[in-house]
PDB file of N, CA and C in Angstrom:
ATOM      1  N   UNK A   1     -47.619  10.970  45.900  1.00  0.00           N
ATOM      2  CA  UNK A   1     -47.283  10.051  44.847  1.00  0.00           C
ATOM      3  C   UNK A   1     -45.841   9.578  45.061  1.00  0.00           C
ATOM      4  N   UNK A   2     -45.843   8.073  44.890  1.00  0.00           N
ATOM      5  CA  UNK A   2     -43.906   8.424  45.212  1.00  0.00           C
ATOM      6  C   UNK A   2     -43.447   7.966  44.500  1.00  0.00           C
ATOM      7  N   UNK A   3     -42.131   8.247  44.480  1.00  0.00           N
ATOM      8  CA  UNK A   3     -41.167   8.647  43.567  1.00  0.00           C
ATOM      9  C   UNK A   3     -40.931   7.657  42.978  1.00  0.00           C
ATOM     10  N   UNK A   4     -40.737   7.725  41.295  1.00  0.00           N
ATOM     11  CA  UNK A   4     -40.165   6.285  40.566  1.00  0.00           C
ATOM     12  C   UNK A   4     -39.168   5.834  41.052  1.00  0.00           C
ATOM     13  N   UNK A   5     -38.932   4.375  40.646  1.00  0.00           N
ATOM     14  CA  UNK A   5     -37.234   4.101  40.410  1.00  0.00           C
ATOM     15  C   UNK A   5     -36.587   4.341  39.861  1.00  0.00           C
ATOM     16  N   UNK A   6     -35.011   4.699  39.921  1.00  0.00           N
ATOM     17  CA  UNK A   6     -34.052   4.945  38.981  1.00  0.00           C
ATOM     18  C   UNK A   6     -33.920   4.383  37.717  1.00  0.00           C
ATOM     19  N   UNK A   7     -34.162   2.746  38.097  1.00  0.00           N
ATOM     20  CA  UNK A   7     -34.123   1.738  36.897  1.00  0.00           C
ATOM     21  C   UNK A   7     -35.913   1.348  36.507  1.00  0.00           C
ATOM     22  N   UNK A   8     -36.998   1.834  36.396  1.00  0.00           N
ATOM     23  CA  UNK A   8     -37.845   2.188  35.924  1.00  0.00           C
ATOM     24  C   UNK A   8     -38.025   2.550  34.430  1.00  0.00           C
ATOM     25  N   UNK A   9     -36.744   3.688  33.817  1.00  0.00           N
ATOM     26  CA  UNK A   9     -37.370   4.177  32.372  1.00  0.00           C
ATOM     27  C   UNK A   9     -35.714   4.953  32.105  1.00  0.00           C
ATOM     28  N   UNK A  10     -35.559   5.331  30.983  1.00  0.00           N
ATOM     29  CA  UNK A  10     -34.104   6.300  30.604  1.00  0.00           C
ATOM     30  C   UNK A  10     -34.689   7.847  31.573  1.00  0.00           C
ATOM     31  N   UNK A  11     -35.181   8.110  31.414  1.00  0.00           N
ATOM     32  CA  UNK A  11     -36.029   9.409  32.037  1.00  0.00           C
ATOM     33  C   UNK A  11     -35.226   9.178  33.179  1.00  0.00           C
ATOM     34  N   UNK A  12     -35.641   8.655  34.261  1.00  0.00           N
ATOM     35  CA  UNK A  12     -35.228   8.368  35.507  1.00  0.00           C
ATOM     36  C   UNK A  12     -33.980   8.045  35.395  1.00  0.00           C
ATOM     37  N   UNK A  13     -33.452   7.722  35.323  1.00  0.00           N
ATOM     38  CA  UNK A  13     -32.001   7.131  34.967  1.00  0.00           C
ATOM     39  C   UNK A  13     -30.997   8.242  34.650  1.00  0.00           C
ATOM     40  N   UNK A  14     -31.478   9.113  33.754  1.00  0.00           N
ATOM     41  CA  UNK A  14     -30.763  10.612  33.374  1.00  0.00           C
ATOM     42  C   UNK A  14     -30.852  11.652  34.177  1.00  0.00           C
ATOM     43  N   UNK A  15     -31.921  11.487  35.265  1.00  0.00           N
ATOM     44  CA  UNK A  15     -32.556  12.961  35.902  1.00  0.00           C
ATOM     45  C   UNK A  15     -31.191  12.844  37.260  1.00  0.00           C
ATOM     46  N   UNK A  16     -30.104  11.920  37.194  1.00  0.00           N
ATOM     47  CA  UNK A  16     -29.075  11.930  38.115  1.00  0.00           C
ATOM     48  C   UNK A  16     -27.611  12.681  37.300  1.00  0.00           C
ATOM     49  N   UNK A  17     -27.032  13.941  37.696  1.00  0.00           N
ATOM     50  CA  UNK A  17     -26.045  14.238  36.756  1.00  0.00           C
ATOM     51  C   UNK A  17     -25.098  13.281  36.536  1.00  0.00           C
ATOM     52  N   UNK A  18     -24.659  12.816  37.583  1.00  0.00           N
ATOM     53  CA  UNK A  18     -23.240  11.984  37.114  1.00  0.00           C
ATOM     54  C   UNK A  18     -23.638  11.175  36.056  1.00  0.00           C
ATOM     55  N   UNK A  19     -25.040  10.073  35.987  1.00  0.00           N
ATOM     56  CA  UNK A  19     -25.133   8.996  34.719  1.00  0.00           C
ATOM     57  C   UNK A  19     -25.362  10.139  33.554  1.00  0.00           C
ATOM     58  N   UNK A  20     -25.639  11.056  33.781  1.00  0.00           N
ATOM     59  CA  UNK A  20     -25.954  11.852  32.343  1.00  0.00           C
ATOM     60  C   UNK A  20     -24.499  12.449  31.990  1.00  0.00           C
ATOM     61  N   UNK A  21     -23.829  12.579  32.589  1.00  0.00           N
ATOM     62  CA  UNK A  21     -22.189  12.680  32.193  1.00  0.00           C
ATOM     63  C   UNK A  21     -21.519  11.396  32.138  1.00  0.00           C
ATOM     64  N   UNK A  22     -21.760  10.209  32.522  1.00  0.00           N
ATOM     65  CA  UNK A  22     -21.606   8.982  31.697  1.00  0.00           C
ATOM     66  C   UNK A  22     -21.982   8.278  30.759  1.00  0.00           C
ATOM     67  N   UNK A  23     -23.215   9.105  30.646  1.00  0.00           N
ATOM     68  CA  UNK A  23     -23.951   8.902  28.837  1.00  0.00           C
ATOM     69  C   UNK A  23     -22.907   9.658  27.890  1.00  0.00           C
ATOM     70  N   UNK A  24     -22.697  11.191  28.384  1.00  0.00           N
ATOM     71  CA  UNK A  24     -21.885  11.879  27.379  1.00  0.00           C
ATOM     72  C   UNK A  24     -20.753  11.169  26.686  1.00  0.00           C
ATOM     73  N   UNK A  25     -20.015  10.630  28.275  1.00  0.00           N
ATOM     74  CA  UNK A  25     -18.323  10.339  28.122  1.00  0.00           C
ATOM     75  C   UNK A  25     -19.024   8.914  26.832  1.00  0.00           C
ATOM     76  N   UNK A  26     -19.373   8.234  27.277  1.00  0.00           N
ATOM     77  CA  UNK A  26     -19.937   6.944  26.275  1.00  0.00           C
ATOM     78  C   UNK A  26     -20.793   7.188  25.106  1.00  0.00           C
ATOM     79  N   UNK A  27     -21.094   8.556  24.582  1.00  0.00           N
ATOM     80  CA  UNK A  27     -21.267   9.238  23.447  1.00  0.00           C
ATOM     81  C   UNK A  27     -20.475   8.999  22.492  1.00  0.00           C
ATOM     82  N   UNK A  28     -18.976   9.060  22.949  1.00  0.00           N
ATOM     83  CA  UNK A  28     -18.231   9.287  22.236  1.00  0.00           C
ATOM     84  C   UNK A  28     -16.967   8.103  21.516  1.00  0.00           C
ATOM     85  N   UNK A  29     -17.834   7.129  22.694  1.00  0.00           N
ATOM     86  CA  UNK A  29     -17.489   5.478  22.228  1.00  0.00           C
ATOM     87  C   UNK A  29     -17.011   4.763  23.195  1.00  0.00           C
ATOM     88  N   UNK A  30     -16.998   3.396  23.252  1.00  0.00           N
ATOM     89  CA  UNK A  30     -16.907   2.695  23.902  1.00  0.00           C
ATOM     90  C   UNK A  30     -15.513   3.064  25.189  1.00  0.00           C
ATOM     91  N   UNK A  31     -15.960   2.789  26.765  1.00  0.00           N
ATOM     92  CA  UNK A  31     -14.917   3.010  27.493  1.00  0.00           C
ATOM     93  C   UNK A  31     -14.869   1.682  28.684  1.00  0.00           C
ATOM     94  N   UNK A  32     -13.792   1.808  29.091  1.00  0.00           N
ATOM     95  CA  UNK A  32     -13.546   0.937  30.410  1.00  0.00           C
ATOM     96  C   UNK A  32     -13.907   1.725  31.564  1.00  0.00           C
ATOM     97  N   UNK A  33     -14.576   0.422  32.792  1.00  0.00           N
ATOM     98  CA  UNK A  33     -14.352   1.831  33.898  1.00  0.00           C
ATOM     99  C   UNK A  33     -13.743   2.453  34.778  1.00  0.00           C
ATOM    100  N   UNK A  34     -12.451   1.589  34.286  1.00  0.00           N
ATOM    101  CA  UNK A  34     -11.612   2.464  35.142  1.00  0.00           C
ATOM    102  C   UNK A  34     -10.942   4.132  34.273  1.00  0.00           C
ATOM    103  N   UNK A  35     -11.544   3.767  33.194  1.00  0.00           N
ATOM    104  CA  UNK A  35     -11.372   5.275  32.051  1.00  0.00           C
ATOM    105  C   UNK A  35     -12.572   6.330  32.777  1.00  0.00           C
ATOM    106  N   UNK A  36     -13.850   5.551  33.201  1.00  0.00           N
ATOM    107  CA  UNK A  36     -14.886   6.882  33.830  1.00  0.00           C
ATOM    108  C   UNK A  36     -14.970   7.041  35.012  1.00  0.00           C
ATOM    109  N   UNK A  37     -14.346   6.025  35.625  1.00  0.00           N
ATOM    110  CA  UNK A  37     -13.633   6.580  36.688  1.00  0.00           C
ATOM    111  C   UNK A  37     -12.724   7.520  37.195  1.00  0.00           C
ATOM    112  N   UNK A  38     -11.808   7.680  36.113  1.00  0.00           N
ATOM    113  CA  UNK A  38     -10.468   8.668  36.022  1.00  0.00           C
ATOM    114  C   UNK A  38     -11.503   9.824  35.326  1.00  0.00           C
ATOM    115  N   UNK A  39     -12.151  10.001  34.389  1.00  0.00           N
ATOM    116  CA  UNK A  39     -12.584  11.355  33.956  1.00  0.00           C
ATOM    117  C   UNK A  39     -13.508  11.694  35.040  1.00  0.00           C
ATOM    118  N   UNK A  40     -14.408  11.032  35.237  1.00  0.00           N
ATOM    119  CA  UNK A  40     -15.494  11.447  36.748  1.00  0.00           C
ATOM    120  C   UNK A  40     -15.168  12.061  38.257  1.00  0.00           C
ATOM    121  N   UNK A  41     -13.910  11.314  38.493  1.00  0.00           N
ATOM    122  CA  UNK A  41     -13.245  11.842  39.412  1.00  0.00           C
ATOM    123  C   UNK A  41     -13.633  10.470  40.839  1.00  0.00           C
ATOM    124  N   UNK A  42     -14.308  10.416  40.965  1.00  0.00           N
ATOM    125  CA  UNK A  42     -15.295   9.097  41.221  1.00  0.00           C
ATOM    126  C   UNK A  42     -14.551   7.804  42.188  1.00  0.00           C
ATOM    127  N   UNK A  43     -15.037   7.255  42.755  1.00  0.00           N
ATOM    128  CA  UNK A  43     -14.540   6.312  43.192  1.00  0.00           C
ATOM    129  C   UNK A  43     -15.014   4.994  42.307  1.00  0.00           C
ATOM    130  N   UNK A  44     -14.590   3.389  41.967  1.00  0.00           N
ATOM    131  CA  UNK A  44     -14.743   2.534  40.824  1.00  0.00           C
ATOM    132  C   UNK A  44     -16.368   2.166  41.315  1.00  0.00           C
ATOM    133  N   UNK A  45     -16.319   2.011  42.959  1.00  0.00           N
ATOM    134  CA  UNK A  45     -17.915   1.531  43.606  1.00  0.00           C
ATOM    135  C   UNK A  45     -18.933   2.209  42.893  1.00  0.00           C
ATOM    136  N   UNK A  46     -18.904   3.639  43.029  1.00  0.00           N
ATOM    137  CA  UNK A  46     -20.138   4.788  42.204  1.00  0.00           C
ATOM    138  C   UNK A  46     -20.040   4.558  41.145  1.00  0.00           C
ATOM    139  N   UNK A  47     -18.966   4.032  40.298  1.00  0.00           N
ATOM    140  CA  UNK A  47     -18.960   4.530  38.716  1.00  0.00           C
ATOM    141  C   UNK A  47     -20.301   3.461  38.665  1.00  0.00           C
ATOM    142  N   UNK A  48     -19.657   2.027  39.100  1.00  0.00           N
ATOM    143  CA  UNK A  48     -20.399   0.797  38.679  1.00  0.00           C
ATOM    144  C   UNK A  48     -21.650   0.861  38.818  1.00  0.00           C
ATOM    145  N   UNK A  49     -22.021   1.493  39.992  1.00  0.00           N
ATOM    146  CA  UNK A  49     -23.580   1.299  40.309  1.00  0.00           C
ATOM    147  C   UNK A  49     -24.233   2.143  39.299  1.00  0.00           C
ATOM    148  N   UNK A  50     -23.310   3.094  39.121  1.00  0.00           N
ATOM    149  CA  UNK A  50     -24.293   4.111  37.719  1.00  0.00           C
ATOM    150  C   UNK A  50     -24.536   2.785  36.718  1.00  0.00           C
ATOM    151  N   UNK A  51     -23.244   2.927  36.797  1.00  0.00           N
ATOM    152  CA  UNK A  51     -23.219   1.835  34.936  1.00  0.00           C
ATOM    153  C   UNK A  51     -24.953   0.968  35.213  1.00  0.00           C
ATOM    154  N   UNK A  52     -24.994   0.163  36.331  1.00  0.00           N
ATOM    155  CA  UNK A  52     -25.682  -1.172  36.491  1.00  0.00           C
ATOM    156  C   UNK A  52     -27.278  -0.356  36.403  1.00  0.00           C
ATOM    157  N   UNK A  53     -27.514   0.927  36.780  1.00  0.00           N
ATOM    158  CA  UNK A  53     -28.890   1.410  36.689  1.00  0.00           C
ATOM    159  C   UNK A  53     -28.953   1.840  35.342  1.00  0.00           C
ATOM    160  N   UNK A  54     -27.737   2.301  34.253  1.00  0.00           N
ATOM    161  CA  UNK A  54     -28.099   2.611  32.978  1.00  0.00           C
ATOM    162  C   UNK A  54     -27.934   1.132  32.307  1.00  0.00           C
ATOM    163  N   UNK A  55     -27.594   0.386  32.750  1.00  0.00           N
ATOM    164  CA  UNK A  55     -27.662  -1.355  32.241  1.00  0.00           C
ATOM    165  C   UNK A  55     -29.065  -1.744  32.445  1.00  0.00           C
ATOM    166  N   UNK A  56     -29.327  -1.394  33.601  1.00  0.00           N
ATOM    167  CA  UNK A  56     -30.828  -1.791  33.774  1.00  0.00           C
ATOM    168  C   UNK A  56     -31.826  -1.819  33.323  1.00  0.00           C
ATOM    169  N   UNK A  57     -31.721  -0.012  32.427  1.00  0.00           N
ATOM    170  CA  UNK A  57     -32.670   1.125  31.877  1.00  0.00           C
ATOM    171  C   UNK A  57     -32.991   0.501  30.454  1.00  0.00           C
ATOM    172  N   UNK A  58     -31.185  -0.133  29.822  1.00  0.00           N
ATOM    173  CA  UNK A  58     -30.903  -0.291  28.548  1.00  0.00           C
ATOM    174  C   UNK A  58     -30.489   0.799  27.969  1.00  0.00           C
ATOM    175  N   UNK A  59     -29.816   1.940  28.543  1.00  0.00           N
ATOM    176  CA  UNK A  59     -29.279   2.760  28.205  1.00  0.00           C
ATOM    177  C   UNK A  59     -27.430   2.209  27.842  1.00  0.00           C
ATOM    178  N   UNK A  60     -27.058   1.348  28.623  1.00  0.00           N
ATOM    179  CA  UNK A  60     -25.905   1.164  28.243  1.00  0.00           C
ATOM    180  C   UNK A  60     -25.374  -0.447  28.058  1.00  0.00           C
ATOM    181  N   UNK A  61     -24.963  -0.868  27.104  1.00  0.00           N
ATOM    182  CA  UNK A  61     -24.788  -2.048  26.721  1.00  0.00           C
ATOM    183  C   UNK A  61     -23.061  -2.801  27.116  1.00  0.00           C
ATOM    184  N   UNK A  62     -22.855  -4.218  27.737  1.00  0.00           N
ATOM    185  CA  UNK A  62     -21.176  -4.236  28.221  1.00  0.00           C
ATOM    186  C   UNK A  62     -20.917  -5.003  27.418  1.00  0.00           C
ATOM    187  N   UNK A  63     -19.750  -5.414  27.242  1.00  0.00           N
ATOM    188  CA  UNK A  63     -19.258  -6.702  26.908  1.00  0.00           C
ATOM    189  C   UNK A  63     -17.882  -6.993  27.194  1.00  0.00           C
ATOM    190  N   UNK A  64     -17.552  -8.107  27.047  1.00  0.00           N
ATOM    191  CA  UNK A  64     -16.277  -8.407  28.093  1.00  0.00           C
ATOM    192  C   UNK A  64     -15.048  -8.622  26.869  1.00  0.00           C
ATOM    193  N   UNK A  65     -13.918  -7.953  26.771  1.00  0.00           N
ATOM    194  CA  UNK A  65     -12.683  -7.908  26.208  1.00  0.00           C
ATOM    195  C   UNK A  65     -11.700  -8.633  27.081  1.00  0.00           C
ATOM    196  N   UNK A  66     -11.331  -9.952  26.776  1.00  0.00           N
ATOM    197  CA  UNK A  66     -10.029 -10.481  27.831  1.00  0.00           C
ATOM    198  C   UNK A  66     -10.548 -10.562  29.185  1.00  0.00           C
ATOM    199  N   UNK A  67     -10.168  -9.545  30.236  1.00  0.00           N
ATOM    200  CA  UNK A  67     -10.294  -9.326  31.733  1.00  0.00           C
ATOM    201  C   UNK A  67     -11.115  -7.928  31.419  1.00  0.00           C
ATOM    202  N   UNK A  68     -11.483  -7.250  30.726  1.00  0.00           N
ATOM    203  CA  UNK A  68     -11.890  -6.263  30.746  1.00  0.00           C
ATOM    204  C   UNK A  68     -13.584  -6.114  30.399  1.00  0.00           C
ATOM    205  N   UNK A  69     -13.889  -5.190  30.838  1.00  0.00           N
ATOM    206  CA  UNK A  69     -15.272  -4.704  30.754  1.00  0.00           C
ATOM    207  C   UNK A  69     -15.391  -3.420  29.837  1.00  0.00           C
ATOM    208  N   UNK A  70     -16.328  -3.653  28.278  1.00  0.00           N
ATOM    209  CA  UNK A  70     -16.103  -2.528  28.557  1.00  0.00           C
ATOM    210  C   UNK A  70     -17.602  -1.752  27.965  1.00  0.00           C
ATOM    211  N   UNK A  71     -18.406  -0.870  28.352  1.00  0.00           N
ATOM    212  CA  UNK A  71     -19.277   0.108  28.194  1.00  0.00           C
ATOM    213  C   UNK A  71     -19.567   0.837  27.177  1.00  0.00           C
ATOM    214  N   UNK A  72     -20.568   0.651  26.471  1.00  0.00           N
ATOM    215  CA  UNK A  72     -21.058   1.401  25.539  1.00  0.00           C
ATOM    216  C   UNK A  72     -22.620   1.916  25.323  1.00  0.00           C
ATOM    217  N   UNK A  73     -22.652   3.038  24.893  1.00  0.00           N
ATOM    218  CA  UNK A  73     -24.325   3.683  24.972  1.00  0.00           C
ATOM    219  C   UNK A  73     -24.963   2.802  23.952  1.00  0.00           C
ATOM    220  N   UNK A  74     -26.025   2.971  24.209  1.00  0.00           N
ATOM    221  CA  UNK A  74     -27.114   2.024  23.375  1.00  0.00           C
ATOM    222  C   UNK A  74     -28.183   3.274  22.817  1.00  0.00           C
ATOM    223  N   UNK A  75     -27.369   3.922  21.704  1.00  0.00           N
ATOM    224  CA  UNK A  75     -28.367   4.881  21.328  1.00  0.00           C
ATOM    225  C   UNK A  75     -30.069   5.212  21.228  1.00  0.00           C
ATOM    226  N   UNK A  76     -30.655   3.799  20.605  1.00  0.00           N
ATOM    227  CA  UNK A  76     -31.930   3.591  20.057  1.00  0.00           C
ATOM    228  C   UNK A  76     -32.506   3.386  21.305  1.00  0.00           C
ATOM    229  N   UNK A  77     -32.112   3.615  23.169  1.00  0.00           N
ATOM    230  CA  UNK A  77     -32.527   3.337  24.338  1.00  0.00           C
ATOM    231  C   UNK A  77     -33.176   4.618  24.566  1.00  0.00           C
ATOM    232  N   UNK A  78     -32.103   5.817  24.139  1.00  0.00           N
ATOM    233  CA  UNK A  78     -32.779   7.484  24.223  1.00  0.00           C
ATOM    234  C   UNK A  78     -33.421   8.411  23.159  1.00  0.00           C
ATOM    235  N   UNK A  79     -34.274   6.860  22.110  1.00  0.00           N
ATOM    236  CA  UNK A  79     -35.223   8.008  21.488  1.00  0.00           C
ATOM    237  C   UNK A  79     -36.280   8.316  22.576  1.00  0.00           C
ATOM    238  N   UNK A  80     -36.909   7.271  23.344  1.00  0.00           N
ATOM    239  CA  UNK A  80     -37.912   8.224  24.193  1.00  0.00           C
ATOM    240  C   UNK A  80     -37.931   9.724  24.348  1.00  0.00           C
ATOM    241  N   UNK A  81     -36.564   9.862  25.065  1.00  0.00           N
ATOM    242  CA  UNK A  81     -36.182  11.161  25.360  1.00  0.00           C
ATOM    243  C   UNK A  81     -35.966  11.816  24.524  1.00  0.00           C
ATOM    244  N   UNK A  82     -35.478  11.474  23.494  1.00  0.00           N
ATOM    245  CA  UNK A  82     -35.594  12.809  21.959  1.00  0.00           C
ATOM    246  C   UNK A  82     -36.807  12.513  21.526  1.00  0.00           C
ATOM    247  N   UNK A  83     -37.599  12.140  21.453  1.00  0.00           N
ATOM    248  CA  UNK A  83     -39.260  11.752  21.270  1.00  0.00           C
ATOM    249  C   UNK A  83     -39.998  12.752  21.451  1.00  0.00           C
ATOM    250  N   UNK A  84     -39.765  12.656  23.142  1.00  0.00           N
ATOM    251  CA  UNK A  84     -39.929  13.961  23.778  1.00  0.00           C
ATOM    252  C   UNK A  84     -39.786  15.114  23.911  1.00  0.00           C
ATOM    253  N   UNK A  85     -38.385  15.494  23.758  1.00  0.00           N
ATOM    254  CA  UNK A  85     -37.769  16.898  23.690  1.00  0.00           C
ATOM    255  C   UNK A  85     -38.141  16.868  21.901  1.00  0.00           C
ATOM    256  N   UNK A  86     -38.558  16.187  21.331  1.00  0.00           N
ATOM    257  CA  UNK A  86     -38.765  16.784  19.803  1.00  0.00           C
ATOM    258  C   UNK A  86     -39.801  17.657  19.365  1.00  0.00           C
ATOM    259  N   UNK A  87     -40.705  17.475  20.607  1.00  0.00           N
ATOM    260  CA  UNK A  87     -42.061  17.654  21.161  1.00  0.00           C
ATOM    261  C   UNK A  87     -41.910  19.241  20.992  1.00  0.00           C
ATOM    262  N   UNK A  88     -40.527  19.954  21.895  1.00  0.00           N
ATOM    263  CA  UNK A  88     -40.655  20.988  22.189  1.00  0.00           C
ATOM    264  C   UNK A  88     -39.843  21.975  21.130  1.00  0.00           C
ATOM    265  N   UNK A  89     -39.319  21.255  19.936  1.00  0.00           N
ATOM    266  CA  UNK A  89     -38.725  21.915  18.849  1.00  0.00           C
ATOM    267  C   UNK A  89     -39.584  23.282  18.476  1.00  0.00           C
ATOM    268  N   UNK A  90     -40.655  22.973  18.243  1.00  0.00           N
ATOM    269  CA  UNK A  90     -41.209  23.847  17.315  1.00  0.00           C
ATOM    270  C   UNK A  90     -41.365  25.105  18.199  1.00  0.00           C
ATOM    271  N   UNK A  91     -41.818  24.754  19.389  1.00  0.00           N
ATOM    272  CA  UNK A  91     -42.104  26.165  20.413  1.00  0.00           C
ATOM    273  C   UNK A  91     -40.321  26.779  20.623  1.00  0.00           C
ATOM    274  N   UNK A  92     -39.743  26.232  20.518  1.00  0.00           N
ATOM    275  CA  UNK A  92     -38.443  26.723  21.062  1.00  0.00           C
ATOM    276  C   UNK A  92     -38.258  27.597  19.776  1.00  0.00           C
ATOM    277  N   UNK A  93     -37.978  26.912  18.599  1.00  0.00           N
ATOM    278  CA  UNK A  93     -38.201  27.756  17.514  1.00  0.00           C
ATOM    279  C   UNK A  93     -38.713  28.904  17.289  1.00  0.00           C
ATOM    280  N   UNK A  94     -40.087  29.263  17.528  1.00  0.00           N
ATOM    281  CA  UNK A  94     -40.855  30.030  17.598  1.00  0.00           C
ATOM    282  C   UNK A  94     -40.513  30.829  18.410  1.00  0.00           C
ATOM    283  N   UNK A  95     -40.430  30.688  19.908  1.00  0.00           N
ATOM    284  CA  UNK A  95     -39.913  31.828  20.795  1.00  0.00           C
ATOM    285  C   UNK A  95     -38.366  32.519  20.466  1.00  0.00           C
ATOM    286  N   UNK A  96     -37.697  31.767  20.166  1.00  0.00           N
ATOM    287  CA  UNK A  96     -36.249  32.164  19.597  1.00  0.00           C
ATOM    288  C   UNK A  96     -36.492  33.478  18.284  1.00  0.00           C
ATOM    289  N   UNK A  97     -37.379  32.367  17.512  1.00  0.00           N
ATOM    290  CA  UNK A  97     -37.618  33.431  16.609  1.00  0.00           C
ATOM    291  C   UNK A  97     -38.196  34.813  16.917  1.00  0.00           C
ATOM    292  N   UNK A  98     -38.978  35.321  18.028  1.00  0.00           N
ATOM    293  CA  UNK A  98     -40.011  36.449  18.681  1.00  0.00           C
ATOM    294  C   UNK A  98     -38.697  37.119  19.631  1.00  0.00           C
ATOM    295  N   UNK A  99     -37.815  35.992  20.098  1.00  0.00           N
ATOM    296  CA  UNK A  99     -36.628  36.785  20.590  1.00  0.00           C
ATOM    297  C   UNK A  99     -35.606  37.645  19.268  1.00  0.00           C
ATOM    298  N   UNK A 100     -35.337  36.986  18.632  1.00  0.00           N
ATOM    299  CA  UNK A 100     -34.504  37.583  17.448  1.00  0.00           C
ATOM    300  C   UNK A 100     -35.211  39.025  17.014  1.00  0.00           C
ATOM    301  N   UNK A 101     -36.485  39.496  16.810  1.00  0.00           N
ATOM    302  CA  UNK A 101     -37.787  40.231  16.176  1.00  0.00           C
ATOM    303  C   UNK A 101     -37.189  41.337  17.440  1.00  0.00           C
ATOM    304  N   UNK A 102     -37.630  40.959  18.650  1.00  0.00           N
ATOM    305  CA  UNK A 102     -37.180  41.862  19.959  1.00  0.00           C
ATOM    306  C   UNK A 102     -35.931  42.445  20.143  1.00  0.00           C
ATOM    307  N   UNK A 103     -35.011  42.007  19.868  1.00  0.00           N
ATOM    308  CA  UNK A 103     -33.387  42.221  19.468  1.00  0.00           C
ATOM    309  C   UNK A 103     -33.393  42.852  18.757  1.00  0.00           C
ATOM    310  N   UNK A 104     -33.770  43.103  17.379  1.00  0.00           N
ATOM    311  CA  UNK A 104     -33.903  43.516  16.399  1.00  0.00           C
ATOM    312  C   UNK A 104     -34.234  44.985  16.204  1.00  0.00           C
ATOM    313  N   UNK A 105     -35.453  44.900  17.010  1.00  0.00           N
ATOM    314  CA  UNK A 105     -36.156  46.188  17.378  1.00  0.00           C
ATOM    315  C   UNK A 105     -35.464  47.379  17.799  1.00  0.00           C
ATOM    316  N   UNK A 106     -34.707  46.165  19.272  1.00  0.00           N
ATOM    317  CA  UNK A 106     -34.424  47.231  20.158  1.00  0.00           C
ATOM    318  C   UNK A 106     -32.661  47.834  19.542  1.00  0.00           C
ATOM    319  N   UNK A 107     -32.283  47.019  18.503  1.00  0.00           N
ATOM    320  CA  UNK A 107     -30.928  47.626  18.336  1.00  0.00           C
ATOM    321  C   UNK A 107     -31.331  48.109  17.154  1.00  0.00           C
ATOM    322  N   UNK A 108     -32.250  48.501  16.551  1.00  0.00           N
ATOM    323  CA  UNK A 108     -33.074  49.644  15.810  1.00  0.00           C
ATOM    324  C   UNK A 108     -33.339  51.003  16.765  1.00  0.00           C
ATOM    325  N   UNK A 109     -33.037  50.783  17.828  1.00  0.00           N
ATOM    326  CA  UNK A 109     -33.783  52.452  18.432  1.00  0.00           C
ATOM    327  C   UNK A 109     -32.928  52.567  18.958  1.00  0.00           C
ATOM    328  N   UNK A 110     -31.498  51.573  19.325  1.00  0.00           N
ATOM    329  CA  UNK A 110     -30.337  51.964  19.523  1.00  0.00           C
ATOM    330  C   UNK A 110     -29.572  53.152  18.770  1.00  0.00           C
ATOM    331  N   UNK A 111     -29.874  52.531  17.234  1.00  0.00           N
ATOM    332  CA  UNK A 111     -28.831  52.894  16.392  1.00  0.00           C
ATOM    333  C   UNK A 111     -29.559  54.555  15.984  1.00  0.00           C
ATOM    334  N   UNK A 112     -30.935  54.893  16.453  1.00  0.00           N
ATOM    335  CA  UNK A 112     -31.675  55.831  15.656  1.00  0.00           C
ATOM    336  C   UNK A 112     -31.278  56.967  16.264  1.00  0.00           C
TER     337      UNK A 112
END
């Protein structure tokens, strides 16, 4: 089967760390890129091409200030993905909870 494209879906688009640490940094509000460039460590070529595959996705929205560019997340792009992972709330719950019960136990026969 082969492999999706990057710019295909947010899914694809996130399953690369660096854009999923440029979602974070743009979590937290609008940036330039020569700002995620300097936190990324990055050269300006890589930052951009991220940016242009989460532009692609609709994960990240630009607009132009003066000479400047500047980047912002497009929240309502990653309900898919909390859609999804919402999916797995309840089991996570549940096992957490059967972990806590197990803990419980065992620092009961600790203390006895």
């Amino acid at each position: 089967m082969p492999r999706a494209t990057t710019t295909s879906d947010a899914f694809n688009a996130v399953a690369e760390p660096r854009r999923r640490q440029i979602v974070e940094l743009l979590a937290d509000g609008e940036r330039r890129v020569g700002d995620l460039v300097r936190e990324l460590g990055l050269g300006q070529p890589q930052v951009s091409k991220h940016l242009r595959v989460l532009r692609e996705v609709g994960l990240v929205d630009v607009r132009d200030q003066g000479r400047q560019r500047l980047y912002r997340l497009n929240g309502h792009a990653l309900k898919p993905i909390h859609d999804w992972v919402k999916g797995y709330e309840r089991l996570w719950s549940e096992r957490f909870e059967l972990l806590d019960d197990v803990l419980k136990d065992l620092n009961k026969e600790k203390h006895q």
